[in-house]
PDB file of N, CA and C in Angstrom:
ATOM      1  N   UNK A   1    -112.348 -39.724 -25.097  1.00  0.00           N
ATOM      2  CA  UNK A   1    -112.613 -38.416 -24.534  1.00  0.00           C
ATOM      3  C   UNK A   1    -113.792 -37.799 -25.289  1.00  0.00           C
ATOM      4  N   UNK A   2    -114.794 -37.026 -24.560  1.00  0.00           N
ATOM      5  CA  UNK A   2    -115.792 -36.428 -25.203  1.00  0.00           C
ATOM      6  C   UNK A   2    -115.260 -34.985 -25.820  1.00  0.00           C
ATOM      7  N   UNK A   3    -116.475 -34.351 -26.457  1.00  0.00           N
ATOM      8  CA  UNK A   3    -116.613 -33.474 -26.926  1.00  0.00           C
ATOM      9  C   UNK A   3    -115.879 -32.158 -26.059  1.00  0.00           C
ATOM     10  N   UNK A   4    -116.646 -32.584 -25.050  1.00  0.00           N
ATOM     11  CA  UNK A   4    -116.683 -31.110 -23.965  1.00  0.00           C
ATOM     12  C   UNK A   4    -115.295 -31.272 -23.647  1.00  0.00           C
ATOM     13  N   UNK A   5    -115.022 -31.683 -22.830  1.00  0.00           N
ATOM     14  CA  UNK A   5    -113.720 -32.282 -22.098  1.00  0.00           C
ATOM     15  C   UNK A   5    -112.584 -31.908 -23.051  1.00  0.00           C
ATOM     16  N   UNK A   6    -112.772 -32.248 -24.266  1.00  0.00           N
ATOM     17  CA  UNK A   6    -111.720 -32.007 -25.293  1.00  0.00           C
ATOM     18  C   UNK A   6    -111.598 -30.916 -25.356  1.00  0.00           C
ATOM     19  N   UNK A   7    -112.667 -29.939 -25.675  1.00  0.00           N
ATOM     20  CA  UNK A   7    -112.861 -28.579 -25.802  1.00  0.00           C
ATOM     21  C   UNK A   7    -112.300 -27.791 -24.637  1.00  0.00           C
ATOM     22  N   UNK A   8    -112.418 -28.223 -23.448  1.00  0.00           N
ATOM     23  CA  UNK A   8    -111.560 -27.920 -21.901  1.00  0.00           C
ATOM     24  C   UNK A   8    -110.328 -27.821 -21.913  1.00  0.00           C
ATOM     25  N   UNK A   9    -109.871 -29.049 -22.487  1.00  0.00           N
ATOM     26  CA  UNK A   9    -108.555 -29.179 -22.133  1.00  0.00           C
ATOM     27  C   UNK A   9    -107.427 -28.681 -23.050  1.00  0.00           C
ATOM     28  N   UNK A  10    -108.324 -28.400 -24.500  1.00  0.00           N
ATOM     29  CA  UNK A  10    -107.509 -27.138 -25.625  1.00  0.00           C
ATOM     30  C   UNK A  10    -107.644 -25.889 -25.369  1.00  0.00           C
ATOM     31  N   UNK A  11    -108.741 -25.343 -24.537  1.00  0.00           N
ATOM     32  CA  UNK A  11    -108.884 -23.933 -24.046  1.00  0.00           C
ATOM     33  C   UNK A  11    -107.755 -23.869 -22.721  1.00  0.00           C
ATOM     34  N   UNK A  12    -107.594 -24.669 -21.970  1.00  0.00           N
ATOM     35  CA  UNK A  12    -106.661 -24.449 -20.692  1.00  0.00           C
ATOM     36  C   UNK A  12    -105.186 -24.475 -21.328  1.00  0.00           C
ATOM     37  N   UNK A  13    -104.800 -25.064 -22.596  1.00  0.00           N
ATOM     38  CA  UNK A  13    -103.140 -25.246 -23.144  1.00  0.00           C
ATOM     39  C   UNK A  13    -103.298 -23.905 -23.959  1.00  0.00           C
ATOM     40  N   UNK A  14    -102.404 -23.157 -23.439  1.00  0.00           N
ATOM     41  CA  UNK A  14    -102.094 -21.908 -24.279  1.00  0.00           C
ATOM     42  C   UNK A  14    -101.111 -22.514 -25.426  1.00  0.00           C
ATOM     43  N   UNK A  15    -101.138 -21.595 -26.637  1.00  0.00           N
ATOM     44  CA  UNK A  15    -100.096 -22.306 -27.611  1.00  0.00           C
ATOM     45  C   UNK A  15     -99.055 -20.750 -28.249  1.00  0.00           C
ATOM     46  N   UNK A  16     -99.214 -19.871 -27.113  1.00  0.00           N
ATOM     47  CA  UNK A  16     -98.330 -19.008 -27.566  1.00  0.00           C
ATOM     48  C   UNK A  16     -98.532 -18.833 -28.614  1.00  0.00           C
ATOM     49  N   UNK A  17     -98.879 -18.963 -29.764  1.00  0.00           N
ATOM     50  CA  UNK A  17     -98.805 -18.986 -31.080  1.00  0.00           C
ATOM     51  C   UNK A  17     -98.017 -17.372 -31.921  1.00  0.00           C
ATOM     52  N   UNK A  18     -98.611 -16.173 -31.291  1.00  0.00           N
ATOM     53  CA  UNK A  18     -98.039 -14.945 -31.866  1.00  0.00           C
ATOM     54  C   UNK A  18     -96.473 -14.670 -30.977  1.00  0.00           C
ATOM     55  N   UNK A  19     -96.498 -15.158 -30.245  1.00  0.00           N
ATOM     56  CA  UNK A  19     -95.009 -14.443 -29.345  1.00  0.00           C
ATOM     57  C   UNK A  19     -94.357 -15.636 -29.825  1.00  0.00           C
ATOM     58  N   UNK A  20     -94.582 -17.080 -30.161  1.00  0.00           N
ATOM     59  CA  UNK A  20     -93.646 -17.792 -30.681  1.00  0.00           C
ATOM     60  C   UNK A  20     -93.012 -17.227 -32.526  1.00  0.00           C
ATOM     61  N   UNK A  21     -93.903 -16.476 -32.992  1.00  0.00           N
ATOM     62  CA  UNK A  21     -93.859 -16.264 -34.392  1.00  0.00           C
ATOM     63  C   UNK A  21     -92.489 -15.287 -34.375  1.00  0.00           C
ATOM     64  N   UNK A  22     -93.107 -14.198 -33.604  1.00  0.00           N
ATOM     65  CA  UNK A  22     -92.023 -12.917 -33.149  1.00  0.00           C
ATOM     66  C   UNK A  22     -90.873 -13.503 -32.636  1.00  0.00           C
ATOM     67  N   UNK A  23     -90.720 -14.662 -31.705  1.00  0.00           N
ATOM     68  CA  UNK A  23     -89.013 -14.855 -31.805  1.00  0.00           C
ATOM     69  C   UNK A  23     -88.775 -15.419 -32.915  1.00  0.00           C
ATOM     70  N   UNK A  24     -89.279 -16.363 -33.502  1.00  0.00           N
ATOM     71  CA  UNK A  24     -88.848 -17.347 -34.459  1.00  0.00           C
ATOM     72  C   UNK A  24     -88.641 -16.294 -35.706  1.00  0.00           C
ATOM     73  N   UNK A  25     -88.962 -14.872 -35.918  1.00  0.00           N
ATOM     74  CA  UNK A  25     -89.021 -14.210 -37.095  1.00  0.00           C
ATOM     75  C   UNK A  25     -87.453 -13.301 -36.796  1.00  0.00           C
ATOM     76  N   UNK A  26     -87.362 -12.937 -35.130  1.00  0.00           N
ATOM     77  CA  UNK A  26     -86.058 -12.327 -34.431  1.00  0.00           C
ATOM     78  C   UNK A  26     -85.112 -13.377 -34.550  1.00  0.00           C
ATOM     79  N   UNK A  27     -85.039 -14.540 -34.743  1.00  0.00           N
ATOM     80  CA  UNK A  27     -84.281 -15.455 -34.427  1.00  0.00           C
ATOM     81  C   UNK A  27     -83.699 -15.551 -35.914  1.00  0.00           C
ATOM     82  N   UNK A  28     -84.636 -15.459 -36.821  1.00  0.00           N
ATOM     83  CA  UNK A  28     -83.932 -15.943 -38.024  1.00  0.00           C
ATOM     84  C   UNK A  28     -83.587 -14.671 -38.813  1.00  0.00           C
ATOM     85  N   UNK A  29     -83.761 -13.326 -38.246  1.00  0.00           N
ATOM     86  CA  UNK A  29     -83.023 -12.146 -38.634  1.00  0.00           C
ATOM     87  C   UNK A  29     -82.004 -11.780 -38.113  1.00  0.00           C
ATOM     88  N   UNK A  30     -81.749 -12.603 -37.009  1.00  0.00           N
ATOM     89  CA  UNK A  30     -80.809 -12.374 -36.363  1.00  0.00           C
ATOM     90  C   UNK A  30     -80.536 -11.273 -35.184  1.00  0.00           C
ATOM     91  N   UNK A  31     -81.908 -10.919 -35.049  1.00  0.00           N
ATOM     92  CA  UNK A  31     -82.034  -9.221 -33.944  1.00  0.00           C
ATOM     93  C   UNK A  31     -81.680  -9.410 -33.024  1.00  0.00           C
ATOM     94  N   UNK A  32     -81.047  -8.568 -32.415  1.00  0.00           N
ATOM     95  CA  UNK A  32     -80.291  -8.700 -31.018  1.00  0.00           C
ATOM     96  C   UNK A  32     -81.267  -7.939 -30.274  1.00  0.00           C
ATOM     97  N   UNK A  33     -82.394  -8.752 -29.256  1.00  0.00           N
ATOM     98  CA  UNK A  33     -83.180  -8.127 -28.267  1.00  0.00           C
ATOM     99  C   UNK A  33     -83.139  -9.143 -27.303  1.00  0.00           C
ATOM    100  N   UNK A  34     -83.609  -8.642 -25.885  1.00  0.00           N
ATOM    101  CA  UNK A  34     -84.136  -9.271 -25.107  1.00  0.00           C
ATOM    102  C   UNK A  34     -85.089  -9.482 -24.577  1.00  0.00           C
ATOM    103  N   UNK A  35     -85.686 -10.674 -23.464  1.00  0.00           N
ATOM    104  CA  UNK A  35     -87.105 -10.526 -23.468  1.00  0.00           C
ATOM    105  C   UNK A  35     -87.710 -10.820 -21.889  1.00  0.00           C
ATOM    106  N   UNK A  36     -88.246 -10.105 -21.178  1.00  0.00           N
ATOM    107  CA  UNK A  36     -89.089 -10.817 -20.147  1.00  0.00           C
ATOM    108  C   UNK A  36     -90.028 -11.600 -20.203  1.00  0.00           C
ATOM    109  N   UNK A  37     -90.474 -12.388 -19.459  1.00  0.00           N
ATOM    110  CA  UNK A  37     -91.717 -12.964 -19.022  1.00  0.00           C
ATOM    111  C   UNK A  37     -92.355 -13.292 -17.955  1.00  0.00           C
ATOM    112  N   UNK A  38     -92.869 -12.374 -17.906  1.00  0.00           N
ATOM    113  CA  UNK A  38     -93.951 -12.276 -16.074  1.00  0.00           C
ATOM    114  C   UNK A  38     -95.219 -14.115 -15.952  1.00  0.00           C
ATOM    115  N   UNK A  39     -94.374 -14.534 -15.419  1.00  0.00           N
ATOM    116  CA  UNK A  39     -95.816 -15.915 -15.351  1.00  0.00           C
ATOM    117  C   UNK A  39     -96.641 -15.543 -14.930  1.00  0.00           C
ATOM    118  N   UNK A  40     -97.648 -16.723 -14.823  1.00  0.00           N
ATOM    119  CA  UNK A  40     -99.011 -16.597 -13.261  1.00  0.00           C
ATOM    120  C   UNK A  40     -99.864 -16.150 -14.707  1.00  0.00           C
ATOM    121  N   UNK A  41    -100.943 -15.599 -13.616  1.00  0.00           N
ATOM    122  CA  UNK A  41    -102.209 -15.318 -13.920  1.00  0.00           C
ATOM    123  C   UNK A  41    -102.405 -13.855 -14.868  1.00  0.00           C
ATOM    124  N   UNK A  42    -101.346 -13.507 -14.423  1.00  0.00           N
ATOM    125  CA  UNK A  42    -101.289 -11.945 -15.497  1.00  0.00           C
ATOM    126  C   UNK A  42    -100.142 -11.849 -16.328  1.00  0.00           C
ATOM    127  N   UNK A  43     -99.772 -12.919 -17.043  1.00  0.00           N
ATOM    128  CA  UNK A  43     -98.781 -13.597 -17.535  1.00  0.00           C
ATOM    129  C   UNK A  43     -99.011 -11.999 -18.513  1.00  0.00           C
ATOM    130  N   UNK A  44     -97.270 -12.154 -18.843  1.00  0.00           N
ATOM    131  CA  UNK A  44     -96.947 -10.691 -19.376  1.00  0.00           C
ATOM    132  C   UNK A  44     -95.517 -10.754 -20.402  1.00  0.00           C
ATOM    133  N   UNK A  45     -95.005 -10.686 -21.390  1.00  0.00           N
ATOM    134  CA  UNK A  45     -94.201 -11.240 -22.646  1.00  0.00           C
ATOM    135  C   UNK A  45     -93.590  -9.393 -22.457  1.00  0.00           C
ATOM    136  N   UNK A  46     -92.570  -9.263 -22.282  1.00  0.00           N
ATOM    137  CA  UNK A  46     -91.864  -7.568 -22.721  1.00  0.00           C
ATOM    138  C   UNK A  46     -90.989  -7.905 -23.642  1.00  0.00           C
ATOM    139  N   UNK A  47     -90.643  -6.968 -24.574  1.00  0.00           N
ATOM    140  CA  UNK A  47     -89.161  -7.009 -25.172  1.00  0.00           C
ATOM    141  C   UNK A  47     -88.503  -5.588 -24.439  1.00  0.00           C
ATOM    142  N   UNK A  48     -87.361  -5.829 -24.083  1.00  0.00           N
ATOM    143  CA  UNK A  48     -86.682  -4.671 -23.369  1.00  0.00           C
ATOM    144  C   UNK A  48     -86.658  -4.189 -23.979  1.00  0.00           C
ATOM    145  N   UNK A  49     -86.782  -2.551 -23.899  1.00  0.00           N
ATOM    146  CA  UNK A  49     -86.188  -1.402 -24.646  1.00  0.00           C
ATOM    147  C   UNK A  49     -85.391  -0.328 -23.071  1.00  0.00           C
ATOM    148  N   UNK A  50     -87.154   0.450 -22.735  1.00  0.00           N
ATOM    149  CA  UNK A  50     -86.795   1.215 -21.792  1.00  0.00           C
ATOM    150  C   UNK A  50     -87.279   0.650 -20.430  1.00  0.00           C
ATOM    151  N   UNK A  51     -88.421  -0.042 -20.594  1.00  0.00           N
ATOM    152  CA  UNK A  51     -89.459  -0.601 -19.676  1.00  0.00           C
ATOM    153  C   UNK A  51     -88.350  -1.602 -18.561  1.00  0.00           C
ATOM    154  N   UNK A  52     -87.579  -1.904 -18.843  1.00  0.00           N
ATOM    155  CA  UNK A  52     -87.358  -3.441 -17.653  1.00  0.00           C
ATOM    156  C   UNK A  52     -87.105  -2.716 -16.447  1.00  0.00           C
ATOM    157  N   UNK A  53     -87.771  -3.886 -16.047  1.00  0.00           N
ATOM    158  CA  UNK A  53     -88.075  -4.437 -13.893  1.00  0.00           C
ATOM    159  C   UNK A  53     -86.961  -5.108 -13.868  1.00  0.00           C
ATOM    160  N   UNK A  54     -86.153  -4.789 -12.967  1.00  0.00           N
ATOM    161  CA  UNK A  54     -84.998  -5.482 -12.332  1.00  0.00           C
ATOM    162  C   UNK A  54     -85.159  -7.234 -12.193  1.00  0.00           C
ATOM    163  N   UNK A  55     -86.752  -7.095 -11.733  1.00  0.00           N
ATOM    164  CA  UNK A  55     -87.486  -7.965 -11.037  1.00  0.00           C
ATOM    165  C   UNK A  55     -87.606  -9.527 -12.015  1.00  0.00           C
ATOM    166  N   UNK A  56     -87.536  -9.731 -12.866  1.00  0.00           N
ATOM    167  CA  UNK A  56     -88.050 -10.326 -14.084  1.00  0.00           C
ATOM    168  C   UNK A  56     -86.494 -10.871 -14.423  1.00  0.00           C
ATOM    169  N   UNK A  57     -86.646 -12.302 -15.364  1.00  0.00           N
ATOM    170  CA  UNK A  57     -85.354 -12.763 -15.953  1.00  0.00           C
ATOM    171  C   UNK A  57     -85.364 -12.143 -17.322  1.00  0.00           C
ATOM    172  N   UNK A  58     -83.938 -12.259 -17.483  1.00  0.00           N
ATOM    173  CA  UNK A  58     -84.235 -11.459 -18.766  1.00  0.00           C
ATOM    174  C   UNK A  58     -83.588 -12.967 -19.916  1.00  0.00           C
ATOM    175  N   UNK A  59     -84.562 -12.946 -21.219  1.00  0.00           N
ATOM    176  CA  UNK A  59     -84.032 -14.193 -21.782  1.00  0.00           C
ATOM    177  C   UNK A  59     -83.822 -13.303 -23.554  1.00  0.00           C
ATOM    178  N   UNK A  60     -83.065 -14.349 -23.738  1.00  0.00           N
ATOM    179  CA  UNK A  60     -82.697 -13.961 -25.536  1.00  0.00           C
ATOM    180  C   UNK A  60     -83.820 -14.648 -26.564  1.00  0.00           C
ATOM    181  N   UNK A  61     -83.844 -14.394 -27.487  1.00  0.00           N
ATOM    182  CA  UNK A  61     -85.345 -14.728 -28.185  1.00  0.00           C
ATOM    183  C   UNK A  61     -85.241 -16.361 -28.187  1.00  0.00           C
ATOM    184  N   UNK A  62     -84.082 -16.840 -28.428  1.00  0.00           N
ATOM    185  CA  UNK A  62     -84.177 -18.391 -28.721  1.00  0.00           C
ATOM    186  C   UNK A  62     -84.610 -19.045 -27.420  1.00  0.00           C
ATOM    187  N   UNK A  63     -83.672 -18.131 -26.513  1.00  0.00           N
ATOM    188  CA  UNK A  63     -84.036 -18.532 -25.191  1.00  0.00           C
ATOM    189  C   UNK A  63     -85.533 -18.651 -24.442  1.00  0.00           C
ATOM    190  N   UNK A  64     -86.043 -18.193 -24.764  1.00  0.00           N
ATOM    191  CA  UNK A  64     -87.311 -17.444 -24.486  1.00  0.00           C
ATOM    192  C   UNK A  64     -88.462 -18.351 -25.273  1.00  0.00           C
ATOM    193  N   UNK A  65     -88.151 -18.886 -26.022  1.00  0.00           N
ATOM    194  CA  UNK A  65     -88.725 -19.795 -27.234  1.00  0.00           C
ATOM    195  C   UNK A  65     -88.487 -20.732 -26.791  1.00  0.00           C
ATOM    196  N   UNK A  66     -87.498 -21.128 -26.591  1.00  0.00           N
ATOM    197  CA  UNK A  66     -86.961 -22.708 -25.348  1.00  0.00           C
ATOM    198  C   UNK A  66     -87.847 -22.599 -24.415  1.00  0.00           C
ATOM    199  N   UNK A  67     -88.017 -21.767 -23.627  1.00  0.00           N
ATOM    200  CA  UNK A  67     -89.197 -22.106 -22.141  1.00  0.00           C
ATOM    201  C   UNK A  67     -90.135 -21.966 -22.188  1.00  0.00           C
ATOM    202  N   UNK A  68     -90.671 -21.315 -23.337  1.00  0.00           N
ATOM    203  CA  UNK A  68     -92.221 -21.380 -23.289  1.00  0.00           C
ATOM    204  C   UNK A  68     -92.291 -22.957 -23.973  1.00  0.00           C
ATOM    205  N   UNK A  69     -91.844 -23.354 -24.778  1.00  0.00           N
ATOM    206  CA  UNK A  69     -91.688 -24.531 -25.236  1.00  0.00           C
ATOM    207  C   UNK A  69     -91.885 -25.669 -23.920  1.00  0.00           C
ATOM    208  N   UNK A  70     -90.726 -25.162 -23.335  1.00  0.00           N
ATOM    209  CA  UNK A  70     -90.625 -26.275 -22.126  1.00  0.00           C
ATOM    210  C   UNK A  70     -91.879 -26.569 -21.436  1.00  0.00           C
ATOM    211  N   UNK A  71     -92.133 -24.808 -21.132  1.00  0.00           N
ATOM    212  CA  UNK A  71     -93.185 -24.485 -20.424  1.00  0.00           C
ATOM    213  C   UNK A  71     -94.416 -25.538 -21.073  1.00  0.00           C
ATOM    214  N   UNK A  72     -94.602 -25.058 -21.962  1.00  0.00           N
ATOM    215  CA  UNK A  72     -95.832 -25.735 -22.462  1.00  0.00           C
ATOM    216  C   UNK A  72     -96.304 -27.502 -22.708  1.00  0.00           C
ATOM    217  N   UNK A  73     -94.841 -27.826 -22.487  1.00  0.00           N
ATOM    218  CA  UNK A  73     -94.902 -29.500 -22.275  1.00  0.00           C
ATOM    219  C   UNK A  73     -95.137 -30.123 -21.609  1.00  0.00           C
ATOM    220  N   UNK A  74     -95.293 -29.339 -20.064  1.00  0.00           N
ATOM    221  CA  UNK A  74     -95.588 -29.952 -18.689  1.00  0.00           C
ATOM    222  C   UNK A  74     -96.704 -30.210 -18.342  1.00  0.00           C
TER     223      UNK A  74
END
Protein backbone atom coordinates (compact mmCIF):
# COMPACT_ATOMS: atom_id res chain seq x y z
CA UNK A 1 0.00 0.00 0.00
CA UNK A 2 1.25 3.52 -0.76
CA UNK A 3 1.70 6.49 1.06
CA UNK A 4 -1.50 8.25 0.04
CA UNK A 5 -3.89 5.44 0.22
CA UNK A 6 -2.61 4.69 3.69
CA UNK A 7 -3.12 8.16 4.71
CA UNK A 8 -6.99 7.67 3.25
CA UNK A 9 -7.78 4.91 4.79
CA UNK A 10 -6.55 6.16 8.58
CA UNK A 11 -8.42 9.45 7.99
CA UNK A 12 -11.83 7.51 6.99
CA UNK A 13 -11.42 4.96 10.50
CA UNK A 14 -12.51 7.11 13.27
CA UNK A 15 -10.84 5.83 16.56
CA UNK A 16 -13.16 7.44 19.01
CA UNK A 17 -10.29 7.97 21.02
CA UNK A 18 -11.80 10.83 23.67
CA UNK A 19 -15.44 9.29 24.15
CA UNK A 20 -13.69 5.87 24.52
CA UNK A 21 -11.44 7.47 27.44
CA UNK A 22 -14.72 9.01 29.16
CA UNK A 23 -16.42 5.59 29.40
CA UNK A 24 -13.44 3.65 30.22
CA UNK A 25 -12.71 6.46 33.12
CA UNK A 26 -17.00 6.06 34.03
CA UNK A 27 -16.56 2.49 33.87
CA UNK A 28 -13.82 2.13 36.25
CA UNK A 29 -15.44 4.69 38.78
CA UNK A 30 -18.16 3.06 38.61
CA UNK A 31 -20.71 6.16 37.54
CA UNK A 32 -24.01 5.37 36.94
CA UNK A 33 -24.87 7.35 33.54
CA UNK A 34 -26.29 6.79 30.39
CA UNK A 35 -25.49 7.42 26.92
CA UNK A 36 -26.87 8.13 23.37
CA UNK A 37 -25.49 7.87 20.08
CA UNK A 38 -26.88 9.55 17.01
CA UNK A 39 -24.93 7.67 13.87
CA UNK A 40 -24.61 8.86 10.19
CA UNK A 41 -23.06 11.82 9.12
CA UNK A 42 -23.77 14.10 12.12
CA UNK A 43 -22.79 11.42 14.37
CA UNK A 44 -23.57 12.81 17.93
CA UNK A 45 -22.25 10.96 21.59
CA UNK A 46 -24.93 12.55 24.62
CA UNK A 47 -24.68 11.57 28.17
CA UNK A 48 -28.28 11.88 29.52
CA UNK A 49 -28.96 14.31 32.01
CA UNK A 50 -31.92 16.59 30.83
CA UNK A 51 -31.40 16.56 27.01
CA UNK A 52 -32.77 12.90 25.85
CA UNK A 53 -34.81 12.27 22.53
CA UNK A 54 -37.08 9.52 23.03
CA UNK A 55 -35.75 8.90 19.58
CA UNK A 56 -32.17 7.52 20.25
CA UNK A 57 -31.07 4.10 22.19
CA UNK A 58 -30.08 4.67 25.28
CA UNK A 59 -26.74 2.54 26.26
CA UNK A 60 -24.68 2.19 29.66
CA UNK A 61 -21.04 3.30 29.40
CA UNK A 62 -19.66 -0.31 28.99
CA UNK A 63 -22.32 -0.73 26.71
CA UNK A 64 -21.68 2.03 24.62
CA UNK A 65 -17.90 1.14 24.56
CA UNK A 66 -18.96 -2.37 23.25
CA UNK A 67 -20.51 -0.78 19.97
CA UNK A 68 -18.43 1.66 19.11
CA UNK A 69 -15.89 -1.07 19.43
CA UNK A 70 -18.02 -3.30 17.35
CA UNK A 71 -18.78 -0.46 15.34
CA UNK A 72 -15.39 0.22 14.49
CA UNK A 73 -14.39 -3.37 13.41
CA UNK A 74 -16.55 -3.57 10.44
Amino acid sequence: MDMKNYIINTMNKKTYKTIKWVLKQQIESAIKTLWTWKKGKNENFTCIYENYNDDLPIYTPSQLLKEIEDANTK
